[in-house]
Protein backbone atom coordinates (compact mmCIF):
# COMPACT_ATOMS: atom_id res chain seq x y z
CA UNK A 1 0.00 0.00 0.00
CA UNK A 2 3.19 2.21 0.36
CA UNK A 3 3.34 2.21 -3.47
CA UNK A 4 0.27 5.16 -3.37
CA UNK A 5 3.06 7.33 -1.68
CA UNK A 6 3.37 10.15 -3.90
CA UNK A 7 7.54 11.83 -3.53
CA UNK A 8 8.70 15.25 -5.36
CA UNK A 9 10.91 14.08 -7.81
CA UNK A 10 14.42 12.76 -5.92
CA UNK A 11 13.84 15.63 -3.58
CA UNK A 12 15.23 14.48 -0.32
CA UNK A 13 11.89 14.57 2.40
CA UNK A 14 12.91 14.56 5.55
CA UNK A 15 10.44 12.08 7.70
CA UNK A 16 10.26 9.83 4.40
CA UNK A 17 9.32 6.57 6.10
CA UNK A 18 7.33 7.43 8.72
CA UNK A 19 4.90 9.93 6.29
CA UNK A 20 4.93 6.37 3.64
CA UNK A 21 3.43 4.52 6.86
CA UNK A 22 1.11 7.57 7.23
CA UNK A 23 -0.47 6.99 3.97
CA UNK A 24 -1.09 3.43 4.54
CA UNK A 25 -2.33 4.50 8.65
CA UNK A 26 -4.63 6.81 6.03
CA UNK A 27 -6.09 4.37 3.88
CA UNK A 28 -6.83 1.64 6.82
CA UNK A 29 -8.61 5.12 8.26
CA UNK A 30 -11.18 4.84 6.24
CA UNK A 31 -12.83 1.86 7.36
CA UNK A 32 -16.11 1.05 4.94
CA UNK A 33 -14.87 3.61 2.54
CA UNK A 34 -10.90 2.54 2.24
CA UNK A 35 -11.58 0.94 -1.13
CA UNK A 36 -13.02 3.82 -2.42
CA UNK A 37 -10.19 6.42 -1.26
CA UNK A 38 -7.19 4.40 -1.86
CA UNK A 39 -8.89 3.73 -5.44
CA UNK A 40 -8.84 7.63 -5.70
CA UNK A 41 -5.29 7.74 -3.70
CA UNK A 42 -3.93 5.50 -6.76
CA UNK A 43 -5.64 7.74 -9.76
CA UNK A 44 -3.81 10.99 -7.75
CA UNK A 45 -0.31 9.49 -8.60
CA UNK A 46 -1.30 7.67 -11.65
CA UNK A 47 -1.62 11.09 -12.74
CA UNK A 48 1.23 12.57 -11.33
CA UNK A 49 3.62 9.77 -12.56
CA UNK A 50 2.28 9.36 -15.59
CA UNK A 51 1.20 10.95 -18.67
CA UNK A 52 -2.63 10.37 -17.94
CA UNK A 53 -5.73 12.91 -17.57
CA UNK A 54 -8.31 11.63 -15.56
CA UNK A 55 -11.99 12.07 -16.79
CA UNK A 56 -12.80 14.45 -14.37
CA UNK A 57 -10.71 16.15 -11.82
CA UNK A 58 -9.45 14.39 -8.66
CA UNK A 59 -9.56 16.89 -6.50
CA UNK A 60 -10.76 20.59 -6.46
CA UNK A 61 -9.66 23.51 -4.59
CA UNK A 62 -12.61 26.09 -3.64
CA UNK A 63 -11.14 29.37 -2.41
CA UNK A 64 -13.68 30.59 0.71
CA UNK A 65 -10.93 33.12 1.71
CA UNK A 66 -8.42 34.88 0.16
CA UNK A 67 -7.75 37.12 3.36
CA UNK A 68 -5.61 36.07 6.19
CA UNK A 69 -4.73 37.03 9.56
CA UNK A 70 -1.00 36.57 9.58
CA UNK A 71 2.15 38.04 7.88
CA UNK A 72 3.97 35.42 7.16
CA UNK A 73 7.81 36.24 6.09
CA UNK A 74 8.11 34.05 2.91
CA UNK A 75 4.06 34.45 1.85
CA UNK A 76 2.95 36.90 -0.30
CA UNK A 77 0.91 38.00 2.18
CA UNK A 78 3.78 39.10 4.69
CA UNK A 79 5.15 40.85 1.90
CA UNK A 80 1.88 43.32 1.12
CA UNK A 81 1.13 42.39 -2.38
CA UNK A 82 -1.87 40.40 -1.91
CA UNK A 83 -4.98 43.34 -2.15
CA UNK A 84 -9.01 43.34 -2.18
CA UNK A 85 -9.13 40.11 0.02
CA UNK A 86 -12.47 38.83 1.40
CA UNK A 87 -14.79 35.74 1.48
CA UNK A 88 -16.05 34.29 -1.28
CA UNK A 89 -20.48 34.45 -1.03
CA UNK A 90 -21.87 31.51 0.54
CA UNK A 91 -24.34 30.50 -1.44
CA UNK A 92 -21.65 30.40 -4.71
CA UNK A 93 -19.88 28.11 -2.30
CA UNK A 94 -22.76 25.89 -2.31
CA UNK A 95 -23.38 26.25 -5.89
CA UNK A 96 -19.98 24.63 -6.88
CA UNK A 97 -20.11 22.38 -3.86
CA UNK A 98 -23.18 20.69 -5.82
CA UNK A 99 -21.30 20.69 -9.08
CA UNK A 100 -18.52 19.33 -7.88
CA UNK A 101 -20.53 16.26 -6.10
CA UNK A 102 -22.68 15.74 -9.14
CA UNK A 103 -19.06 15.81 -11.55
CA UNK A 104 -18.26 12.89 -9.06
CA UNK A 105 -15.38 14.26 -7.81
CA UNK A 106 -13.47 13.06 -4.64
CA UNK A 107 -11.52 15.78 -2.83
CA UNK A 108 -12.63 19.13 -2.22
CA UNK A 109 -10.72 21.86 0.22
CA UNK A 110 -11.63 24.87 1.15
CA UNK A 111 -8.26 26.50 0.55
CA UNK A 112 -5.92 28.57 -1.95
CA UNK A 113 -4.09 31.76 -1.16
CA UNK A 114 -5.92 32.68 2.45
CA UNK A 115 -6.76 31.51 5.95
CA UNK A 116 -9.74 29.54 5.42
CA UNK A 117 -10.58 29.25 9.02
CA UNK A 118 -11.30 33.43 9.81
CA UNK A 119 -14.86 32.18 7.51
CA UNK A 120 -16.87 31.75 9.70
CA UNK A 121 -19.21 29.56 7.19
CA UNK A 122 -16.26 27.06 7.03
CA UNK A 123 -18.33 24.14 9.51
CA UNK A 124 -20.98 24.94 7.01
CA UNK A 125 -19.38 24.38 4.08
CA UNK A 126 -17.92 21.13 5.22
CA UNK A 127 -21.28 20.02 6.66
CA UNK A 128 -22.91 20.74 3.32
CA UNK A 129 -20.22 18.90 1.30
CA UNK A 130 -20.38 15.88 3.47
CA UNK A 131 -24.24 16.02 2.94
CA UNK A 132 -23.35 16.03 -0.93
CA UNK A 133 -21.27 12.78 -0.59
CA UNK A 134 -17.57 14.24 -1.11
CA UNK A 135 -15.38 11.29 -0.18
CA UNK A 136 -12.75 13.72 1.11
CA UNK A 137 -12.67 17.51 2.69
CA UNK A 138 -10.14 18.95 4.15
CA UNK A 139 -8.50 22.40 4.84
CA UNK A 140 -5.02 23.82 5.58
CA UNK A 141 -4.86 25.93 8.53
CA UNK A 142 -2.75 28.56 10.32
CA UNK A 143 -4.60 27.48 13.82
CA UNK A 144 -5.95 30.67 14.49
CA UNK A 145 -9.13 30.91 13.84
CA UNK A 146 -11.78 34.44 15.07
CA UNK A 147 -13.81 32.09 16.57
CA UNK A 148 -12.19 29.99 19.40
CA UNK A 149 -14.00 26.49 18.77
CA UNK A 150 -14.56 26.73 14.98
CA UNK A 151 -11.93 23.55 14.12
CA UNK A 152 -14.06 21.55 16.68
CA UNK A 153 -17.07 21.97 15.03
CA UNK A 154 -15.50 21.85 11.71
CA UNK A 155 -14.13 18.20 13.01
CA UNK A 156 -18.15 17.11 14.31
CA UNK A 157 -19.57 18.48 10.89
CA UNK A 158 -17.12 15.72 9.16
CA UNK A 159 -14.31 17.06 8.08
CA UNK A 160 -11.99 14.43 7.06
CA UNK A 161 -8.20 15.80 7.24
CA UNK A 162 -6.31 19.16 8.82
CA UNK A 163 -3.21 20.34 7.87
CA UNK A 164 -2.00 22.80 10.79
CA UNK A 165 1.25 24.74 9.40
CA UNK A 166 3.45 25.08 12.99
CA UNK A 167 6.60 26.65 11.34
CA UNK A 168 8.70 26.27 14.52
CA UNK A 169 8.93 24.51 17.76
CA UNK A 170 10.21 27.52 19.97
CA UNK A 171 7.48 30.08 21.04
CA UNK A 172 9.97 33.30 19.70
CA UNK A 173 10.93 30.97 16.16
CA UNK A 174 7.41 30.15 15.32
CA UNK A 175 6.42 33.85 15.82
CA UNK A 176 9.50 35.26 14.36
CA UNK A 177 8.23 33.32 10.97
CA UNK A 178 4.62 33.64 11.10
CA UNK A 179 3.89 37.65 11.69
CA UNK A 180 0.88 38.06 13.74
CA UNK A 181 0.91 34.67 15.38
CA UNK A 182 0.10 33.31 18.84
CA UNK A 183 1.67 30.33 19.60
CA UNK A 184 0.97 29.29 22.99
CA UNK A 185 -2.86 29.63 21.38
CA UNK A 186 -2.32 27.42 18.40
CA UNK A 187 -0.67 24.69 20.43
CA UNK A 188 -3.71 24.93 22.45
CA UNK A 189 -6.32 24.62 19.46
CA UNK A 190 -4.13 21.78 18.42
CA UNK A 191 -4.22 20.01 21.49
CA UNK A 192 -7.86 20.67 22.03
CA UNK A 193 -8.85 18.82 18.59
CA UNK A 194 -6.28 16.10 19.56
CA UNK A 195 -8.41 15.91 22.97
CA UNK A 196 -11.78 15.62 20.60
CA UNK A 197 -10.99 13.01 19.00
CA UNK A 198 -9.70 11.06 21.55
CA UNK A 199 -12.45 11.85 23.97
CA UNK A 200 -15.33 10.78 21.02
CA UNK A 201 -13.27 7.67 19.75
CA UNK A 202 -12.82 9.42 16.18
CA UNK A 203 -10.16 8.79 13.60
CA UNK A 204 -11.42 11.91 11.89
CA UNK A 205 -10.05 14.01 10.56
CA UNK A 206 -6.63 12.85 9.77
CA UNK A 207 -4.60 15.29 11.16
CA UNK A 208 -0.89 16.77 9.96
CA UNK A 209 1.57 19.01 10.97
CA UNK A 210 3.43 20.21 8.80
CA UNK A 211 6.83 23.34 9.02
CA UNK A 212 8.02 24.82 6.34
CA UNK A 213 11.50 24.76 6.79
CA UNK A 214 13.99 27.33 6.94
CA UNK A 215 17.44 28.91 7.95
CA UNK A 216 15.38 30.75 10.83
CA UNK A 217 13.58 27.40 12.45
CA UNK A 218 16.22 24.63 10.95
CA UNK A 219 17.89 24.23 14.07
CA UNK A 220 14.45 23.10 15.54
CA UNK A 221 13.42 19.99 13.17
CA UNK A 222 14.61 17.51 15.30
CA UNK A 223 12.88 18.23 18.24
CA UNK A 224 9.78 19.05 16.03
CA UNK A 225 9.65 15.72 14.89
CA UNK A 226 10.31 14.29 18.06
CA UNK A 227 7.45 16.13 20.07
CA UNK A 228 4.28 15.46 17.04
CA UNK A 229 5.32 12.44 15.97
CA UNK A 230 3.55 10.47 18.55
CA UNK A 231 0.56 12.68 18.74
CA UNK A 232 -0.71 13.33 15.33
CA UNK A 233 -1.32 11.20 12.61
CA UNK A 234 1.16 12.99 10.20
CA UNK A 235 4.34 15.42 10.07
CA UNK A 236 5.71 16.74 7.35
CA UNK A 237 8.83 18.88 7.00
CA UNK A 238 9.35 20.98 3.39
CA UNK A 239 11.67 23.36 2.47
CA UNK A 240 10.73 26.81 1.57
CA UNK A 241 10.21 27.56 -1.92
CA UNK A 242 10.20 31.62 -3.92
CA UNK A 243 7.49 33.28 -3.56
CA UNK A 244 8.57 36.81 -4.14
CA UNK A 245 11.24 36.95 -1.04
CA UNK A 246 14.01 35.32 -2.86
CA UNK A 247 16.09 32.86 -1.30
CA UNK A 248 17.16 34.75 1.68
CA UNK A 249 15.09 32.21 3.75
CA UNK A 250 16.70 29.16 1.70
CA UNK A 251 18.30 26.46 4.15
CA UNK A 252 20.76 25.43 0.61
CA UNK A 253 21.61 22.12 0.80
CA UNK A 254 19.28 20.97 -1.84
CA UNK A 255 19.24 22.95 -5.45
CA UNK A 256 17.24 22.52 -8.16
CA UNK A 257 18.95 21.04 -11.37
CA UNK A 258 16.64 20.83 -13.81
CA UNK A 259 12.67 20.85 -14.65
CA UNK A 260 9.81 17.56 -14.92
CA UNK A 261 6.50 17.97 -15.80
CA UNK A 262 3.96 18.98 -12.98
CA UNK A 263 1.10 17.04 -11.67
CA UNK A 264 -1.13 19.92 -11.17
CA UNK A 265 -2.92 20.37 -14.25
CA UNK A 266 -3.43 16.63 -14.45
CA UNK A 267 -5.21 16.27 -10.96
CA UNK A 268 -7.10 19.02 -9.71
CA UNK A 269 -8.79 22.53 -10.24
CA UNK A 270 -8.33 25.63 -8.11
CA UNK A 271 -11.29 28.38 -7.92
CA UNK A 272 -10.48 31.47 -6.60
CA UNK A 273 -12.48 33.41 -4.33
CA UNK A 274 -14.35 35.12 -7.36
CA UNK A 275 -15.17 32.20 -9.27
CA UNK A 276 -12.02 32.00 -11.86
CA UNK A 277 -10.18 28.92 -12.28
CA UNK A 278 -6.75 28.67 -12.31
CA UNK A 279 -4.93 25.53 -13.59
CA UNK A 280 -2.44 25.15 -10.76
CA UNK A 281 -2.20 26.55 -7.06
CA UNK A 282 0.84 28.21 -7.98
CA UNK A 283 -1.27 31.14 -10.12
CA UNK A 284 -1.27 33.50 -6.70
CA UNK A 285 -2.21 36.43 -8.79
CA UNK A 286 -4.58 34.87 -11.35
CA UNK A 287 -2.27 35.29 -14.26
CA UNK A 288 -3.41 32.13 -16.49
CA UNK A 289 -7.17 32.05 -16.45
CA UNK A 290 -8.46 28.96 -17.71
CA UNK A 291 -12.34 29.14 -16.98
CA UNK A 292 -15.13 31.27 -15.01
CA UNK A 293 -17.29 29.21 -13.18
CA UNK A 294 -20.06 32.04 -14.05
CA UNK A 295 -20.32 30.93 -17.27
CA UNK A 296 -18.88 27.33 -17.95
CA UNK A 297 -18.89 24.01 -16.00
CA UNK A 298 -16.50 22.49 -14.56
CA UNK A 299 -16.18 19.41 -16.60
CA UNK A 300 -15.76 21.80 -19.61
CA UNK A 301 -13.23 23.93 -18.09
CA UNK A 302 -11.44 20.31 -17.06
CA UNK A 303 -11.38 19.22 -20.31
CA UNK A 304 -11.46 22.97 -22.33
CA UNK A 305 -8.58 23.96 -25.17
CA UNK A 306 -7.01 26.24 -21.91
CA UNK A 307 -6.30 23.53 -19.46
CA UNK A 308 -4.98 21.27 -22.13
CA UNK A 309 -2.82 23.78 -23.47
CA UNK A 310 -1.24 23.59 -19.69
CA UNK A 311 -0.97 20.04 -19.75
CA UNK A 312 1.30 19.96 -23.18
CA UNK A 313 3.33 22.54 -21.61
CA UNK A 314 4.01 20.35 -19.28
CA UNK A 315 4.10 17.34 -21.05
CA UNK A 316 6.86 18.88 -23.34
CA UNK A 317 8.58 20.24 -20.53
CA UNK A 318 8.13 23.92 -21.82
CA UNK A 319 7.25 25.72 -19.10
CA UNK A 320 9.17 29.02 -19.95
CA UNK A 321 6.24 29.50 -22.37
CA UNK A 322 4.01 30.36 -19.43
CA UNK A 323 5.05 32.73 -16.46
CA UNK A 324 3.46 30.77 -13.68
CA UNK A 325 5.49 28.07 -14.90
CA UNK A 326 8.64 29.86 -15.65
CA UNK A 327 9.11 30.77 -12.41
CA UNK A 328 7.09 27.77 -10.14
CA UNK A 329 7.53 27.40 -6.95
CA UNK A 330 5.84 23.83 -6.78
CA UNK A 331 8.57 21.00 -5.54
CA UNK A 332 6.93 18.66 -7.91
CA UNK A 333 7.67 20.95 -10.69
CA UNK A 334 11.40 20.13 -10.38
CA UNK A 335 14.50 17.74 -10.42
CA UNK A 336 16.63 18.07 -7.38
CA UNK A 337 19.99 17.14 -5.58
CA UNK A 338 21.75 17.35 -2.58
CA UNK A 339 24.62 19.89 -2.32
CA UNK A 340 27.76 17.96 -1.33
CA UNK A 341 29.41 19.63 1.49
């Protein structure tokens, strides 16, 4: 079941084995429904590994905020270019919610460029796309959320999987990275959902943390991995990538050598807060507009002249022919090595 373990090229993961025995923990997670999501888990790398284009996408991104309540130093949101942020409306949420269930599409989360968790409708949303038969919803999170016990009730409404970004395991790192933060408070709201599910017998949702590492917080991955190991079900650790800042936050002993074709275009859809569809998550300032979801479907804009134009990019490994591309900062997107010391 390790084989639906889906790596970034030869990049060198830190964690490697125990995130492969993660997946499988994953798949065994599902109980009744296992068949079905390690069914979808295999299409997901089928179509990263391979030159193959589902019928319909695998997963789709649906942007309920674009605002967030942190500065982060290596987002583009620390760095003030990120303008006229809000939610997106509710009921457009539930509009492509619908679609999206009666496409037959797996994996839906409420995420793209924002915090997800300052929207208040986020237990809604989930609740609704549980009601619509999603196999799959999840959300990224900062922790922080306006209202104290939203994550709990997003967890009772069925929310399936959490990915908490914790970029540090020292009160004054983690804040020093992520402007704005509270850390004492998001290792509480961790701790609380931990407490949830233990206290209700649930194995939902899946939950990962994950640090973005960097030369500020490298110093701390050991004991990071050492203290949520035991008490979540997944940790990842991933090197920061460009966004804007450079590589002044670069850790540099891994380099980039060369480009492979990216998995994106071949797997999911991401809908901005306003409707547009971009083809790849890495399309922060809606540059390559593939679709509007105001005035085509989704399976069109899946299978539409736009989105296959991106996928022969790719396939011919010509991605300075689109900007987004040119200058990616998906890990997928590229062939790397370890600098020898």
């Amino acid at each position: 079941m390790s084989d639906i373990y889906t790596s970034f090229s030869n990049y060198n993961e830190i964690n490697i084995e125990n995130r492969k025995k993660s997946t499988e923990d994953e798949v065994i997670s599902w109980s009744e429904n296992a068949k079905e999501y390690l069914k979808y888990r295999q299409e997901w790398k089928k179509a990263a590994e391979e030159n193959y284009t589902p019928e319909i996408p695998l997963h789709v991104d649906i942007e309920l905020s674009d605002a967030c309540n942190l500065r982060c130093s290596f987002c583009a949101h620390g760095m003030g270019t990120v303008k006229n942020v809000g939610f997106m409306d509710e009921e457009k949420a539930k509009e492509l919610i619908t679609e999206v269930s009666e496409l037959g599409v797996k994996s839906i989360k409420f995420n793209w460029r924002g915090e997800v968790s300052i929207n208040n409708f986020l237990p809604q949303a989930i609740k609704y796309a549980k009601d619509k038969n999603i196999l799959e919803v999840q959300i990224n999170t900062n922790g922080l959320p306006k209202e104290k016990d939203l994550l709990i009730k997003c967890a009772q409404n069925g929310l399936d999987r959490i990915i908490f970004s914790v970029d540090g395991f020292s009160e004054s790192t983690y804040e020093e990275v992520r402007k704005g933060g509270h850390y004492k408070q998001l290792i509480e709201n961790i701790k609380d959902l931990i407490k949830w599910k233990l206290d209700n017998d649930k194995v939902k949702p899946f939950v990962r943390i994950q640090m973005v590492r960097t030369n500020v917080n490298k110093h701390e991955v050991n004991d990071f991995l050492k203290f949520w190991q035991p008490k979540v079900d997944d940790v990842r650790i991933s090197d920061v990538m460009d966004r804007g800042q450079g590589n002044k936050f670069s850790v540099g002993d891994q380099e980039t050598v060369g480009r492979r074709r990216c998995p994106q275009p071949f797997q999911r859809l991401v809908i901005g807060r306003d409707g547009r569809v971009s083809p790849c998550c890495a399309d922060w300032n809606q540059e390559v507009i593939i679709g509007d979801t105001a005035q085509e479907s989704l399976l069109d804009i899946w299978n539409g002249k736009n989105m296959q134009d991106m996928r022969d990019i790719q396939n011919k490994n010509e991605h300075y022919k689109v900007s987004i591309c040119d200058t990616c900062y998906v890990k997928e997107s590229y062939i790397w090595q370890t600098i020898k010391k």
